[in-house]
N, C-alpha and C. Protein backbone atom coordinates (compact mmCIF):
# COMPACT_ATOMS: atom_id res chain seq x y z
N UNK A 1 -6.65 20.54 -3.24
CA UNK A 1 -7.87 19.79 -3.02
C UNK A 1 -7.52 18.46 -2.35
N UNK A 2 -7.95 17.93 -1.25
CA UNK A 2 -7.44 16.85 -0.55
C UNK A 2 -8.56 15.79 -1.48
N UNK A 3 -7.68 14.55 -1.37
CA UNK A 3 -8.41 13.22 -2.20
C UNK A 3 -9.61 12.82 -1.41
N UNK A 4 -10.55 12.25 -1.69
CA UNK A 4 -11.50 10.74 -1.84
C UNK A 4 -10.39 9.63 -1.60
N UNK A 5 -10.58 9.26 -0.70
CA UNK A 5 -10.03 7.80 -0.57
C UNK A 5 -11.25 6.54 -0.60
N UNK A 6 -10.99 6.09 -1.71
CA UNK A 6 -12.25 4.91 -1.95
C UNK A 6 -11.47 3.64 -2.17
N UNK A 7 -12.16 2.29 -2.40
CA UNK A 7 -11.97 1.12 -2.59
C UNK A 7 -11.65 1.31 -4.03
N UNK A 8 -10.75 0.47 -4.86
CA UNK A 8 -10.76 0.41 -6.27
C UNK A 8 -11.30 -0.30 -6.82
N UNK A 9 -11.95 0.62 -8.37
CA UNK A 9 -13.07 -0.09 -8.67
C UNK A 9 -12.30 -0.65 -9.94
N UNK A 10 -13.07 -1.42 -10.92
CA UNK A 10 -12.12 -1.50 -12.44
C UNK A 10 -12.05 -0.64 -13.02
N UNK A 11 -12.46 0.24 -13.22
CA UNK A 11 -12.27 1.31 -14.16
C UNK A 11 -11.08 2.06 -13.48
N UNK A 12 -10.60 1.83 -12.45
CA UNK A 12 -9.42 2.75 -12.05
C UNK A 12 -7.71 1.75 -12.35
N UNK A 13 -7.97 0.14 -12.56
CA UNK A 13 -7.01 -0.56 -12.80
C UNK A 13 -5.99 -0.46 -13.80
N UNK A 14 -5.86 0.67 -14.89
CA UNK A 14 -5.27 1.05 -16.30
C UNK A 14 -4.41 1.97 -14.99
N UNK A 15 -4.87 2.96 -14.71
CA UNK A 15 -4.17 3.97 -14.26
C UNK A 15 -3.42 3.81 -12.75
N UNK A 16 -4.32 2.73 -12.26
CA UNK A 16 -3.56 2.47 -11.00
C UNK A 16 -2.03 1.55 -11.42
N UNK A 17 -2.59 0.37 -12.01
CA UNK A 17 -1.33 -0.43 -12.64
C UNK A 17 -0.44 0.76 -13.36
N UNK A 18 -0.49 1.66 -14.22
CA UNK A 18 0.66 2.25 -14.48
C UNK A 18 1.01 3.32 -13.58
N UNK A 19 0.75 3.47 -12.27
CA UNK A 19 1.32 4.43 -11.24
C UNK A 19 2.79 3.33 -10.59
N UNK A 20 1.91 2.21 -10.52
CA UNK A 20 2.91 1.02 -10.08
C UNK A 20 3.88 0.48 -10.76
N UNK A 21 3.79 0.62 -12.09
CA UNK A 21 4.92 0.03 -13.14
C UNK A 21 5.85 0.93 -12.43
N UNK A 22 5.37 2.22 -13.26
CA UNK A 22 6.45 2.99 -13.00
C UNK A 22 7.06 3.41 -11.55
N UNK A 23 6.61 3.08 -10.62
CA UNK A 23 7.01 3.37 -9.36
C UNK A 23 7.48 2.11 -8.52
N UNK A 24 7.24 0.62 -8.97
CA UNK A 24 8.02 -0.29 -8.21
C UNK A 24 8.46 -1.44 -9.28
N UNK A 25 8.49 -1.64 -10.75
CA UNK A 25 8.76 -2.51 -11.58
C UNK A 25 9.58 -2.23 -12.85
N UNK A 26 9.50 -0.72 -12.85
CA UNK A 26 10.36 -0.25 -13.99
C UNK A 26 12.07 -1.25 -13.82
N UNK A 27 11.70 -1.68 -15.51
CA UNK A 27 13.19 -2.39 -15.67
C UNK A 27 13.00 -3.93 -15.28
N UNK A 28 12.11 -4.44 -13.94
CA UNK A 28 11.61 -5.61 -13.84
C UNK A 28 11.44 -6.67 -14.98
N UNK A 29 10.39 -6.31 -15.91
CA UNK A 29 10.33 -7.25 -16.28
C UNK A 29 8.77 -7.33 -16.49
N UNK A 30 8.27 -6.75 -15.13
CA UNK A 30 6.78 -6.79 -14.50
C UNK A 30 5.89 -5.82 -16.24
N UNK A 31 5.01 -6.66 -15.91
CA UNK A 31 3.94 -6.36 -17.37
C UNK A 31 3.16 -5.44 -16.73
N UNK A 32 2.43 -4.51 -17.44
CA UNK A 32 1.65 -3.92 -17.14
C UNK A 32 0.16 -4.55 -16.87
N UNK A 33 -0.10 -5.75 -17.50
CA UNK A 33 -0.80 -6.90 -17.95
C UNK A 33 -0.88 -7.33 -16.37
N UNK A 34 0.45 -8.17 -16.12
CA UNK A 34 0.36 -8.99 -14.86
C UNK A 34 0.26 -7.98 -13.52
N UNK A 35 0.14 -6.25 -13.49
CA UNK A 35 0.58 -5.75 -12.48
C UNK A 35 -1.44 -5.54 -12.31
N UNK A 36 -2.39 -5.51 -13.54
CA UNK A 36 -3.39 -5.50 -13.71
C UNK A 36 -4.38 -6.59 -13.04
N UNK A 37 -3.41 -7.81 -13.42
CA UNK A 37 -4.49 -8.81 -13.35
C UNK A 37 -4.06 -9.20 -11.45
N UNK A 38 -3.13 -9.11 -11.11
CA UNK A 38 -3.38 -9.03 -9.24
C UNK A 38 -4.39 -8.09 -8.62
N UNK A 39 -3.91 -6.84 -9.34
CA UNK A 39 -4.61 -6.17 -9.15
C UNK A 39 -6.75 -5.96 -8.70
N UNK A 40 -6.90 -6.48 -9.87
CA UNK A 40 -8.17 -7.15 -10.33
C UNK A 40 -8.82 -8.32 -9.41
N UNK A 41 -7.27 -9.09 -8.85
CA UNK A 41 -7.61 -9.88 -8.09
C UNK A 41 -7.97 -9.73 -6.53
N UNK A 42 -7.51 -8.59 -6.25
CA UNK A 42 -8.07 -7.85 -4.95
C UNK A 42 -9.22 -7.14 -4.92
N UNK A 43 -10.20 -7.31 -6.10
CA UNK A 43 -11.16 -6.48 -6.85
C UNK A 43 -12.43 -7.75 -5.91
N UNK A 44 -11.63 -9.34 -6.37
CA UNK A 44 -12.63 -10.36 -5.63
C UNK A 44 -12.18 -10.81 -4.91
N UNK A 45 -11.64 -10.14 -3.61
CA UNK A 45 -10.63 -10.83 -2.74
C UNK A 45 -12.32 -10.95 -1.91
N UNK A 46 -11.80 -11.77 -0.59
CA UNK A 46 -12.70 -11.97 0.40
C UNK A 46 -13.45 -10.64 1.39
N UNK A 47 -12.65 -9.64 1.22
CA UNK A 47 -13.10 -8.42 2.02
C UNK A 47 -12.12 -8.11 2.67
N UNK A 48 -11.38 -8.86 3.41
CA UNK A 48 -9.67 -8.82 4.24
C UNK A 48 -8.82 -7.57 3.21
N UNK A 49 -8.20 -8.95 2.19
CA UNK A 49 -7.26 -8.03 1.32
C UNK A 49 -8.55 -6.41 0.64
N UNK A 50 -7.50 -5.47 0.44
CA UNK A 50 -7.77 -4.69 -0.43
C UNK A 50 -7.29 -3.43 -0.92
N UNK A 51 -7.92 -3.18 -1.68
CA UNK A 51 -6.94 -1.98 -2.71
C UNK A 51 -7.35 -0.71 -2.30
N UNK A 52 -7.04 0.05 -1.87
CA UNK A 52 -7.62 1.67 -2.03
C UNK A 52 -7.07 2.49 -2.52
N UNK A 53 -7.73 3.90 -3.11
CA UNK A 53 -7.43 4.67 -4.12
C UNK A 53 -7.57 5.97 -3.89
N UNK A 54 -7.03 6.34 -4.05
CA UNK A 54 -7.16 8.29 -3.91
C UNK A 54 -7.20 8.91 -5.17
N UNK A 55 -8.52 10.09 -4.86
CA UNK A 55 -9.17 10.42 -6.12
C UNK A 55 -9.05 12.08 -5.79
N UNK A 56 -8.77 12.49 -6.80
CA UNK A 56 -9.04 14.20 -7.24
C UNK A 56 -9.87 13.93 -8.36
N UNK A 57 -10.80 14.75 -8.08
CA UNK A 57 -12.23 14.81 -9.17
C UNK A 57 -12.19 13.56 -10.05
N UNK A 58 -12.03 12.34 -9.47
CA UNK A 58 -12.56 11.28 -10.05
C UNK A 58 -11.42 10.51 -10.55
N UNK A 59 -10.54 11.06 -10.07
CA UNK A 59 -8.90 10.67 -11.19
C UNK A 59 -8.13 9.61 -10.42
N UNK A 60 -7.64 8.75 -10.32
CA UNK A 60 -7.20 8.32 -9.21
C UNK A 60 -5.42 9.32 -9.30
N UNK A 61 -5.22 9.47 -8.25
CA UNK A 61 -3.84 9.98 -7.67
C UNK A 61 -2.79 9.27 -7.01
N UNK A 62 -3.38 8.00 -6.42
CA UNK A 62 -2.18 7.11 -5.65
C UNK A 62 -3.15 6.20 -4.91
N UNK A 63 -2.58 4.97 -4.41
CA UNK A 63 -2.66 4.24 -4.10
C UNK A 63 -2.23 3.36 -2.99
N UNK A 64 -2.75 2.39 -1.89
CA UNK A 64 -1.93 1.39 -1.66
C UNK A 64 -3.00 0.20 -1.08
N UNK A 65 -2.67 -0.72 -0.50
CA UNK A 65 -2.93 -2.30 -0.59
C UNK A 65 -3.13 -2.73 0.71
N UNK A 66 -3.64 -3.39 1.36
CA UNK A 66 -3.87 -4.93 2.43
C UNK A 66 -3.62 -5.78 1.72
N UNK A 67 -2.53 -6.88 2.33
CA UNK A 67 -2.26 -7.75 1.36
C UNK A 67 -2.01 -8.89 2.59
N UNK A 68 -2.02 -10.16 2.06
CA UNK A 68 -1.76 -11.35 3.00
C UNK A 68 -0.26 -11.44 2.59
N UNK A 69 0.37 -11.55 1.74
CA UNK A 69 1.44 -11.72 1.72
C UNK A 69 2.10 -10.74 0.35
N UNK A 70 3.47 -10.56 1.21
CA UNK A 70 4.46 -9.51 0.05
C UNK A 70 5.69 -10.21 -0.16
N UNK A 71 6.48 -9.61 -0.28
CA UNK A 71 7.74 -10.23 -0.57
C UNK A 71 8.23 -10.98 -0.42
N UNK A 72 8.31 -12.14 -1.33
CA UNK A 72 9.33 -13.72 -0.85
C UNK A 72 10.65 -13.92 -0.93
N UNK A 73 10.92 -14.61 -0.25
CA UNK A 73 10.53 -15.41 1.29
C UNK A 73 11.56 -14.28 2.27
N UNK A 74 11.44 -13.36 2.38
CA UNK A 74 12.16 -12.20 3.81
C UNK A 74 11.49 -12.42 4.76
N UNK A 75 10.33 -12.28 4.73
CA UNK A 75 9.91 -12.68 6.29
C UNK A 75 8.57 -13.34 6.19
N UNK A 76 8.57 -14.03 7.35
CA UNK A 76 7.29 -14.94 7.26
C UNK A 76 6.05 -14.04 8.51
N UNK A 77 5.53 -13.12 8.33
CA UNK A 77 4.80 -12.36 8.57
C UNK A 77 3.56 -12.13 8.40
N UNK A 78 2.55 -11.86 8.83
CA UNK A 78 1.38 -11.30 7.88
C UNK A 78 0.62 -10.76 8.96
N UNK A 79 -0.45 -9.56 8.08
CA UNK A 79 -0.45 -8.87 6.70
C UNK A 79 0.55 -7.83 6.29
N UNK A 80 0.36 -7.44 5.13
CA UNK A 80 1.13 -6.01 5.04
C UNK A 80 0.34 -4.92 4.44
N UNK A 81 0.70 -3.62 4.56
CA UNK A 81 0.62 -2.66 3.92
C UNK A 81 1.38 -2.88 2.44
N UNK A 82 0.96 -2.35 1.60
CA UNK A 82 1.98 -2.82 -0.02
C UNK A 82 1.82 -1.42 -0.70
N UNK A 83 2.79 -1.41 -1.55
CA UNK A 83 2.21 -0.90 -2.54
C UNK A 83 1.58 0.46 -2.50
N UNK A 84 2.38 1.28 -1.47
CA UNK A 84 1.91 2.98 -0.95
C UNK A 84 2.91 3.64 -2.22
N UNK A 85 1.71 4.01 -3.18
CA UNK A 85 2.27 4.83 -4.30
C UNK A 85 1.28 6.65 -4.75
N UNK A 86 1.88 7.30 -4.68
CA UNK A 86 1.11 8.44 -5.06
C UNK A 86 1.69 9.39 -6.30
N UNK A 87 0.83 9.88 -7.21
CA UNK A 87 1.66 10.39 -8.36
C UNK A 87 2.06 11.59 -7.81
N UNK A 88 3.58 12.05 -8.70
CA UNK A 88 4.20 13.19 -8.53
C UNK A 88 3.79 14.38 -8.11
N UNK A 89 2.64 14.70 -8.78
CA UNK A 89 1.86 15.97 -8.58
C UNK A 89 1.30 16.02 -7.26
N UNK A 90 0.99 15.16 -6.60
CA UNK A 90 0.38 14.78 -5.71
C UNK A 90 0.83 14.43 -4.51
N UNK A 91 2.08 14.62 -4.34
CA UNK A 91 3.27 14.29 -3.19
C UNK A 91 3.22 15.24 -2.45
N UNK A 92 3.35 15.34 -1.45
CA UNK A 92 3.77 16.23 -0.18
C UNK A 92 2.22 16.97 0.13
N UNK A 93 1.09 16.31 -0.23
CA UNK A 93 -0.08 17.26 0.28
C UNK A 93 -0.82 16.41 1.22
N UNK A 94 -0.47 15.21 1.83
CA UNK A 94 -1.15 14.17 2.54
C UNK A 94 -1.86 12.94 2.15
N UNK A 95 -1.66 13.24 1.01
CA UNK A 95 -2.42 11.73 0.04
C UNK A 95 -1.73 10.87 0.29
N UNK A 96 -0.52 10.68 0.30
CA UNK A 96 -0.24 9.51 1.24
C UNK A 96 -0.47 8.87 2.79
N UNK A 97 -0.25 9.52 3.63
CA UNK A 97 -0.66 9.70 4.86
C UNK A 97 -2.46 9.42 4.99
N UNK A 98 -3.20 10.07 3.85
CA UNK A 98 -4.40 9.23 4.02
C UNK A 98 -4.50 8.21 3.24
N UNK A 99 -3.59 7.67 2.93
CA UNK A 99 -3.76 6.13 2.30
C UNK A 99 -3.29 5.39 3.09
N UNK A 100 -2.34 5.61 4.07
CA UNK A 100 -1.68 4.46 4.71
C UNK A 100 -2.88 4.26 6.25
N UNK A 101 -3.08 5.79 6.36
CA UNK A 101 -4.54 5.82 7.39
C UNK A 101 -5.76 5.07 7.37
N UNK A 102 -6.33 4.94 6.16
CA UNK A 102 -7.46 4.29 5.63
C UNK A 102 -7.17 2.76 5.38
N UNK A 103 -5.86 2.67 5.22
CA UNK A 103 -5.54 0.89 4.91
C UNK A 103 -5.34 0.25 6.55
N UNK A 104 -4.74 1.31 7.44
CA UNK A 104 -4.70 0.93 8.90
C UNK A 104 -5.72 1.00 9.81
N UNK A 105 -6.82 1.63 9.19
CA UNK A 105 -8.40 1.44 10.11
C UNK A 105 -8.81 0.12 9.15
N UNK A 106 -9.02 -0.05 7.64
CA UNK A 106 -9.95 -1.43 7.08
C UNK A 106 -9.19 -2.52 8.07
N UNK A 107 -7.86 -2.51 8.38
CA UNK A 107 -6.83 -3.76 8.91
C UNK A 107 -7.56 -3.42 10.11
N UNK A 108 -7.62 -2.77 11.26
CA UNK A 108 -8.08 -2.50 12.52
C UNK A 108 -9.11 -3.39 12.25
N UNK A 109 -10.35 -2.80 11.18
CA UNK A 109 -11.79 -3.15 11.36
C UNK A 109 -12.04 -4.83 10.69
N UNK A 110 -10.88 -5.61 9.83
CA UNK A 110 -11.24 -6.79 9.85
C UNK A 110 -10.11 -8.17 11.40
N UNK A 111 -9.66 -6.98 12.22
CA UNK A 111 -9.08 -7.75 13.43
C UNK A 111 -7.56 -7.91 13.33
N UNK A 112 -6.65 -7.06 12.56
CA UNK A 112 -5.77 -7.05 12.65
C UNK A 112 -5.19 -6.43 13.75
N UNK A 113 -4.40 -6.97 14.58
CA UNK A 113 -3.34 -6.41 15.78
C UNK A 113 -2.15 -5.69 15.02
N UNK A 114 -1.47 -6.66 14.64
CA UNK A 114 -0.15 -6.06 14.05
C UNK A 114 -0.18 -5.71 12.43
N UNK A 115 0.32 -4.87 11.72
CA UNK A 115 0.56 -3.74 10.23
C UNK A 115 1.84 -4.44 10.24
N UNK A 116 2.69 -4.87 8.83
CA UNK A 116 3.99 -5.21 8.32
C UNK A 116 4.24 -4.45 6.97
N UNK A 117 5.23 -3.32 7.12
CA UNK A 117 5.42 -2.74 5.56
C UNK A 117 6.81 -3.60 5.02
N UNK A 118 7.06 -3.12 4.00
CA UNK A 118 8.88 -2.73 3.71
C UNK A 118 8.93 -1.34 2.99
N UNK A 119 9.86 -0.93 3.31
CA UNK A 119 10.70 0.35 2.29
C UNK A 119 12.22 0.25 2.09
N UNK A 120 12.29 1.00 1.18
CA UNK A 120 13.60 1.43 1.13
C UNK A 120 14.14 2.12 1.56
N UNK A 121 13.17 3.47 1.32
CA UNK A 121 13.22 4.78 0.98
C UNK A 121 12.64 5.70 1.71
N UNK A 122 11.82 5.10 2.35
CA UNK A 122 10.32 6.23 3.23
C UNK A 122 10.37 5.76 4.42
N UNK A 123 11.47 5.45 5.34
CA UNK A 123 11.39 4.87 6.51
C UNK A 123 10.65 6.23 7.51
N UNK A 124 11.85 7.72 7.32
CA UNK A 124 11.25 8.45 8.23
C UNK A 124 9.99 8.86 7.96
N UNK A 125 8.95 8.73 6.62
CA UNK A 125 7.88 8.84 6.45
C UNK A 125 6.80 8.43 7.64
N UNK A 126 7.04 6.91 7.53
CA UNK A 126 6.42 5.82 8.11
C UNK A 126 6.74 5.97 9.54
N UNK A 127 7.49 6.25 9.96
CA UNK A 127 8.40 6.35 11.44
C UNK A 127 6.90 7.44 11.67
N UNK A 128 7.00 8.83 11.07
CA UNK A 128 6.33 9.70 11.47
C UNK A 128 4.71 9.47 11.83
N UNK A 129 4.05 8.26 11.34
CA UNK A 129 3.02 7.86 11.44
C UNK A 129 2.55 6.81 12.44
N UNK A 130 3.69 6.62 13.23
CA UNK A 130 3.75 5.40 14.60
C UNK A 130 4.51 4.23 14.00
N UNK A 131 5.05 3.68 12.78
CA UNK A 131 5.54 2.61 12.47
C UNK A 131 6.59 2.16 12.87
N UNK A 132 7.46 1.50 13.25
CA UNK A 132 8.08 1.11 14.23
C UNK A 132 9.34 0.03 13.45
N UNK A 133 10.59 0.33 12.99
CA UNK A 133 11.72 -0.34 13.06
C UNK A 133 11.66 -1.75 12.98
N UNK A 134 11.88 -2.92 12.66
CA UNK A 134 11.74 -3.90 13.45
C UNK A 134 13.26 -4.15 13.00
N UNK A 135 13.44 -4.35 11.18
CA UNK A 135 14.64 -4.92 11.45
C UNK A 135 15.22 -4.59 9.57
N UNK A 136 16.51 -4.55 9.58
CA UNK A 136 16.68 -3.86 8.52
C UNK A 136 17.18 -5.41 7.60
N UNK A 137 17.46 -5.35 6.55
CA UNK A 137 17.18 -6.70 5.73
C UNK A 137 18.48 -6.25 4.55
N UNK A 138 18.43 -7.11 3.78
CA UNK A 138 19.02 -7.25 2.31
C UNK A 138 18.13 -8.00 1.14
N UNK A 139 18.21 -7.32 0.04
CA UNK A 139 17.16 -8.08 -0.92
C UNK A 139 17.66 -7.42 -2.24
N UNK A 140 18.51 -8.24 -3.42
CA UNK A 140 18.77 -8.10 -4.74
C UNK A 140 19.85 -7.05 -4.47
N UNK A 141 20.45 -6.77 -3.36
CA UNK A 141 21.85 -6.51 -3.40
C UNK A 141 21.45 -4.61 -2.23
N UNK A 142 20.21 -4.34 -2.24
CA UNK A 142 19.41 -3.47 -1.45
C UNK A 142 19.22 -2.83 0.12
N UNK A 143 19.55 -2.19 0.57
CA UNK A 143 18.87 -2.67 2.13
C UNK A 143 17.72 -1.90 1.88
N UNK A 144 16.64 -2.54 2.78
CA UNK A 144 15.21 -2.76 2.68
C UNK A 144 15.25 -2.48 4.81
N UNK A 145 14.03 -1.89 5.01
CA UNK A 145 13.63 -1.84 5.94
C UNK A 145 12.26 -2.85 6.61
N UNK A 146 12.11 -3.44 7.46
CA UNK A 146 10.92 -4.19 7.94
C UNK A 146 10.66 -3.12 9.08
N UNK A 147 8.90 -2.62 8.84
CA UNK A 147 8.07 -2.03 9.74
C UNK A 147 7.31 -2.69 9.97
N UNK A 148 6.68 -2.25 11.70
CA UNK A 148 5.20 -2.64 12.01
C UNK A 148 4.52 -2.07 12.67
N UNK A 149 3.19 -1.84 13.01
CA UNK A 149 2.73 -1.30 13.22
C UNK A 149 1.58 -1.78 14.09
N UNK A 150 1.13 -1.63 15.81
CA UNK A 150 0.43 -2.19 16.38
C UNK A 150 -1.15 -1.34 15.77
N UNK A 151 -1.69 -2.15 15.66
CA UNK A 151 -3.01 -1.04 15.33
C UNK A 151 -4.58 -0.55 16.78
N UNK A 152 -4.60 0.14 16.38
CA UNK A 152 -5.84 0.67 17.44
C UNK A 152 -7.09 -0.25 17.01
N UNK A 153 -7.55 -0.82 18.02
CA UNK A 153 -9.01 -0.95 17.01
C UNK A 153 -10.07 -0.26 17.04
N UNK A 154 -9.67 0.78 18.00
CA UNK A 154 -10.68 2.00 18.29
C UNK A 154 -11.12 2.74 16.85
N UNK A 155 -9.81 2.41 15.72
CA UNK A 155 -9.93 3.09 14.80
C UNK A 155 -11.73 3.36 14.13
N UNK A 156 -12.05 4.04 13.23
CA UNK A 156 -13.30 3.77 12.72
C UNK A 156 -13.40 3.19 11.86
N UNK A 157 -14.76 2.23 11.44
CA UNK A 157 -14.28 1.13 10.31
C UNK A 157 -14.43 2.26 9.64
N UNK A 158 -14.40 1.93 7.84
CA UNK A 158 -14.92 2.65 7.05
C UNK A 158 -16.45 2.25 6.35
């Protein structure tokens, strides 16, 4: 069954925050509490930033973000993509690919030119979707990748 990709509402913040513990904070430190309350905070962002969610019959499945700023201080950049997480079950059927799609038309449709990710791990993912190399990094002993991404604005808003 391919997802609903919608905006996140509160009632999806319990389950979205623990897709994220466990997929970028495990061992951190990061609260489930504080991964909530940012969260929440993109709930009253201005319309720019935002969260979207992928749903199977109402459930959320994965996630990712518009964000003004990510990781400090690696690069002085903006915006980014953040935070492209999808649960296990749910991997390899395109739910990702329509999350990173839907976060790269809202960026198109509030005037973004240039997309900024990082990965670790999913470079040839991202590669496969037009994202583009820029420059490979170090962070907590890591190499980390910097992507970007020129955007269409032909895209459709949503």
């Amino acid at each position: 069954m391919q997802p609903t990709i919608e905006s996140m509402r509160e009632h999806d913040i319990d389950v979205v925050a623990r897709l994220r513990i466990a997929a970028f904070f495990e061992g951190t430190g990061r609260t489930l509490e504080e991964d909530a309350a940012g969260l929440r905070n993109l709930l009253t962002s201005d319309g720019f930033e935002t969260a979207l969610v992928a749903r199977v019959n109402d459930v959320p499945v994965g996630t990712c973000l518009l964000v003004h700023h990510e990781l400090e201080p690696a690069h002085d950049v903006t915006p980014w993509l953040a935070g492209l997480v999808v649960d296990a079950a749910h991997q390899g059927k395109g739910t990702g690919t329509a999350l990173v799609k839907a976060i790269e038309a809202h960026a198109a449709s509030v005037g973004v030119e240039m997309l900024y990710l990082y990965t670790w791990q999913a470079r040839e993912f991202y590669a496969a979707l037009g994202w583009e190399t820029v420059e490979m990094c170090e962070q907590g002993g890591e190499t980390m990748m910097l992507m970007s991404r020129r955007l269409d604005h032909s895209f459709p808003t949503r």
